[in-house]
C-alpha atoms as a PDB file:
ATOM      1  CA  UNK A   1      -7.224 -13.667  25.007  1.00  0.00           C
ATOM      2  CA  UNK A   2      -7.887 -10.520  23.074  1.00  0.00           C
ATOM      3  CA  UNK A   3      -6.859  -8.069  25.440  1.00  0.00           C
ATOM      4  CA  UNK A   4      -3.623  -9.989  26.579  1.00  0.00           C
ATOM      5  CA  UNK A   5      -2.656  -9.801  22.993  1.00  0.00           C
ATOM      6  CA  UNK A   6      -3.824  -6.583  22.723  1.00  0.00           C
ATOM      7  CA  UNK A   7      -1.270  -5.777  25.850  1.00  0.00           C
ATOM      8  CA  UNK A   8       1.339  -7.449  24.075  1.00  0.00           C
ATOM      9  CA  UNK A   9       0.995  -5.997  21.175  1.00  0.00           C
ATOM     10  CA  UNK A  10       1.294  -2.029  22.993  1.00  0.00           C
ATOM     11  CA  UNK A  11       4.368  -2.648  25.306  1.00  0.00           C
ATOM     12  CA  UNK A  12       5.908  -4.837  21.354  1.00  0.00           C
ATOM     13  CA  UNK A  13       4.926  -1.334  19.671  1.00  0.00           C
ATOM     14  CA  UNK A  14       6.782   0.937  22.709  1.00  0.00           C
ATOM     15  CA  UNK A  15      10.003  -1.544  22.814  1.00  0.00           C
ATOM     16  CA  UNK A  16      10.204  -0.876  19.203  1.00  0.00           C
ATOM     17  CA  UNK A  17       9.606   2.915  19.051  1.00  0.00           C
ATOM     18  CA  UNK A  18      12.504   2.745  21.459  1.00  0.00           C
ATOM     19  CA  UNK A  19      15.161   0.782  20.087  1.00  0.00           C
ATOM     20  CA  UNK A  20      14.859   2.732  16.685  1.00  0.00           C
ATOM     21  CA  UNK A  21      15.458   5.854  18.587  1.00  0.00           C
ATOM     22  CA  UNK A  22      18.807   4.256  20.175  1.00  0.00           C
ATOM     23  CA  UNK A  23      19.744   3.288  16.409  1.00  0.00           C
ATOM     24  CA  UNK A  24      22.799   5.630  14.935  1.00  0.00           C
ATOM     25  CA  UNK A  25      22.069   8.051  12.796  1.00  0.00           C
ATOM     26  CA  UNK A  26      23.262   7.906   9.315  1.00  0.00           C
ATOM     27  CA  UNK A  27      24.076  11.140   8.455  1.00  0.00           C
ATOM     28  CA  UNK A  28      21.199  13.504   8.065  1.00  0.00           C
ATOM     29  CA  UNK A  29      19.619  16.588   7.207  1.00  0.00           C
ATOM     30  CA  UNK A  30      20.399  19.515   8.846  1.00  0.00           C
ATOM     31  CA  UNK A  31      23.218  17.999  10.731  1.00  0.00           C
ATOM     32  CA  UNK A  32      20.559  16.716  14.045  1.00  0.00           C
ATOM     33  CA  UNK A  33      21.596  13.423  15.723  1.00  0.00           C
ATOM     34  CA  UNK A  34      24.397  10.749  15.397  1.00  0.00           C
ATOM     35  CA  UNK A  35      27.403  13.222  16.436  1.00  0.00           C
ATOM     36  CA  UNK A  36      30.843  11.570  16.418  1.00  0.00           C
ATOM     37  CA  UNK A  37      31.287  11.713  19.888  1.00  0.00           C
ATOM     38  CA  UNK A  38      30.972   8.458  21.509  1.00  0.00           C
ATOM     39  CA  UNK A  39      27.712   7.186  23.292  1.00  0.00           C
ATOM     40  CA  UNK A  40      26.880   4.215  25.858  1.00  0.00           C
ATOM     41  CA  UNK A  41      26.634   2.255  22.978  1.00  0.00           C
ATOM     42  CA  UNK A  42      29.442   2.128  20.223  1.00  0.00           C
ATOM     43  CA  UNK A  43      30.851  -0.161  17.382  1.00  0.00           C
ATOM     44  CA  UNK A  44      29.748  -2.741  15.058  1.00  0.00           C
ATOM     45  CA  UNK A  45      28.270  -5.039  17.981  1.00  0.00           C
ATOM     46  CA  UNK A  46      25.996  -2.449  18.835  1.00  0.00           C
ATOM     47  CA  UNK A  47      25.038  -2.123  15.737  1.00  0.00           C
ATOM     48  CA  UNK A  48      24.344  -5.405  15.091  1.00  0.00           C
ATOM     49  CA  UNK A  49      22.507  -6.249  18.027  1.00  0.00           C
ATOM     50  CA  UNK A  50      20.186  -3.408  17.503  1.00  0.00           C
ATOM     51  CA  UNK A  51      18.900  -4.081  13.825  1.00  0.00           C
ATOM     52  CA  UNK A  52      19.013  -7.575  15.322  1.00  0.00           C
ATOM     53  CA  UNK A  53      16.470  -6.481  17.691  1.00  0.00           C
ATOM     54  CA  UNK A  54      14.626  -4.070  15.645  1.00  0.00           C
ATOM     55  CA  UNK A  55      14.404  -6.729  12.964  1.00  0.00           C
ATOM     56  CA  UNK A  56      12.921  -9.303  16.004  1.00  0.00           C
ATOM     57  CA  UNK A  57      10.846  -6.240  17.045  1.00  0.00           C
ATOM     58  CA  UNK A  58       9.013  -5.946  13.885  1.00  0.00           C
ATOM     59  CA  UNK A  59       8.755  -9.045  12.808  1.00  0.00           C
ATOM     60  CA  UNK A  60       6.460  -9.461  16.119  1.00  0.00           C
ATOM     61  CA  UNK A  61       4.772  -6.413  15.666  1.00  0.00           C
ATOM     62  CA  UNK A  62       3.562  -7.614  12.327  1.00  0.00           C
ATOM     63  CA  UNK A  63       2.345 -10.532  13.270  1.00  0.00           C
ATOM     64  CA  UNK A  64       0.595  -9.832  16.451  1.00  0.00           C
ATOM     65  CA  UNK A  65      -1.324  -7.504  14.212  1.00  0.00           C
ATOM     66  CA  UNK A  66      -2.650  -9.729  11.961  1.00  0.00           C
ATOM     67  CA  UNK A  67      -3.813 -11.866  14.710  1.00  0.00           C
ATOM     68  CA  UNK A  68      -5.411  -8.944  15.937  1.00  0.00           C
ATOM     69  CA  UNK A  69      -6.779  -8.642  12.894  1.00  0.00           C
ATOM     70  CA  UNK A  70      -8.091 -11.876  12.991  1.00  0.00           C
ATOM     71  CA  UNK A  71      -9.894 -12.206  15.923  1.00  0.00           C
ATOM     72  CA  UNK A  72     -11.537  -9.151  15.822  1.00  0.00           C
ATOM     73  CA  UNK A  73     -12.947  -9.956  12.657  1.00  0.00           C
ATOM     74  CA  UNK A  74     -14.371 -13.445  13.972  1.00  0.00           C
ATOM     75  CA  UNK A  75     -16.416 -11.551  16.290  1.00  0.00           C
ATOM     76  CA  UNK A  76     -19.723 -10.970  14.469  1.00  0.00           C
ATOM     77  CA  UNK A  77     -21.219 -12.794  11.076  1.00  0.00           C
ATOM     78  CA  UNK A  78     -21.184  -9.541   8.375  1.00  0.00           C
ATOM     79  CA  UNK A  79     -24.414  -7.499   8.113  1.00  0.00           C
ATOM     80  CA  UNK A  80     -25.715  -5.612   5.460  1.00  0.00           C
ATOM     81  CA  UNK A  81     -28.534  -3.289   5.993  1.00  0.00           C
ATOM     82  CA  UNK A  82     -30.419  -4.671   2.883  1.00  0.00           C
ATOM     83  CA  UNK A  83     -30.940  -7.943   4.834  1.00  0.00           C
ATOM     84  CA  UNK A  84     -32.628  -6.472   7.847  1.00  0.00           C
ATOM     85  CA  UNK A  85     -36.279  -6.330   7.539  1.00  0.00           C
ATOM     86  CA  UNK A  86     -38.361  -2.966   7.149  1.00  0.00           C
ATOM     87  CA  UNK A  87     -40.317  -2.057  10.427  1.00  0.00           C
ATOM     88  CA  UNK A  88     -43.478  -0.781  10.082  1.00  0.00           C
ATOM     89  CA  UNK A  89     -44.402   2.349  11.514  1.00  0.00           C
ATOM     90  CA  UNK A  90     -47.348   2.826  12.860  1.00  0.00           C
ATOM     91  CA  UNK A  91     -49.250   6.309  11.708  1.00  0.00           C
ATOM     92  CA  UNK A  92     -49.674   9.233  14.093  1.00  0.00           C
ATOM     93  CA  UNK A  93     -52.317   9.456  16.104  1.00  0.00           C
ATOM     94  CA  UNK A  94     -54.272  12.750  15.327  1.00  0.00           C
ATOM     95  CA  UNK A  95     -54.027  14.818  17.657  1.00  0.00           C
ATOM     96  CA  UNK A  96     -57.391  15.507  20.300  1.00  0.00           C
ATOM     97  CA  UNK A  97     -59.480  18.824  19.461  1.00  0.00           C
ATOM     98  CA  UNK A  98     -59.178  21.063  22.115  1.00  0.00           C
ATOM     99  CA  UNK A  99     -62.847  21.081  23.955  1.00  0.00           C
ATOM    100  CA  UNK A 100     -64.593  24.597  23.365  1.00  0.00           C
ATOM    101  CA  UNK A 101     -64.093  26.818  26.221  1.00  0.00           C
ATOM    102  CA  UNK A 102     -67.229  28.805  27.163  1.00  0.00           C
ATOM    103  CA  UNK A 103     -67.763  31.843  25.959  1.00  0.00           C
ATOM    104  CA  UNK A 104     -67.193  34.704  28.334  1.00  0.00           C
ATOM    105  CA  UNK A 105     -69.815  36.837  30.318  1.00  0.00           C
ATOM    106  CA  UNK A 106     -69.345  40.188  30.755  1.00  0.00           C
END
């Protein structure tokens, strides 16, 4: 269920990253985008259709987020590390004394 929404929620964020980048420009810095010439898409209808969708877009985005939101938060009770118990350790074992070796003959 997750990942399906999860899916949905990717291609929701690419379809919207697109249709603001068909949008008009209103006039900008530097002069960049939204010429006068005419485009594939043109007049009020186009206009409308595409803050329509935009509007449809985000609407969906938003709330396929804070489903994600949900379920991933339904996953696990909260922990605190104050509740888990100390372990006890146990002590180092000293290490063996090396045996003597025996002294050398000449």
């Amino acid at each position: 269920m997750e990942t399906i929404l999860l899916v949905i929620h990717v291609l929701i964020a690419i379809f919207l990253i697109g249709v603001v980048l068909l949008q008009r420009s209103e006039g900008g810095a530097l002069g960049i985008g939204g010429g006068g010439g005419g485009g594939v898409m043109t007049g009020r209808g186009a206009a409308n259709l595409l803050t329509r969708t935009t509007a449809i877009l985000a609407a969906a985005f938003m709330v396929t987020s804070i489903i994600l939101a949900i379920l991933s938060g339904s996953h696990s009770a909260p922990t605190s590390i104050l509740d888990t118990p100390a372990t006890e350790t146990a002590p180092a074992a000293p290490a063996a004394p090396a045996e003597p070796s025996a002294p050398l003959s000449n």
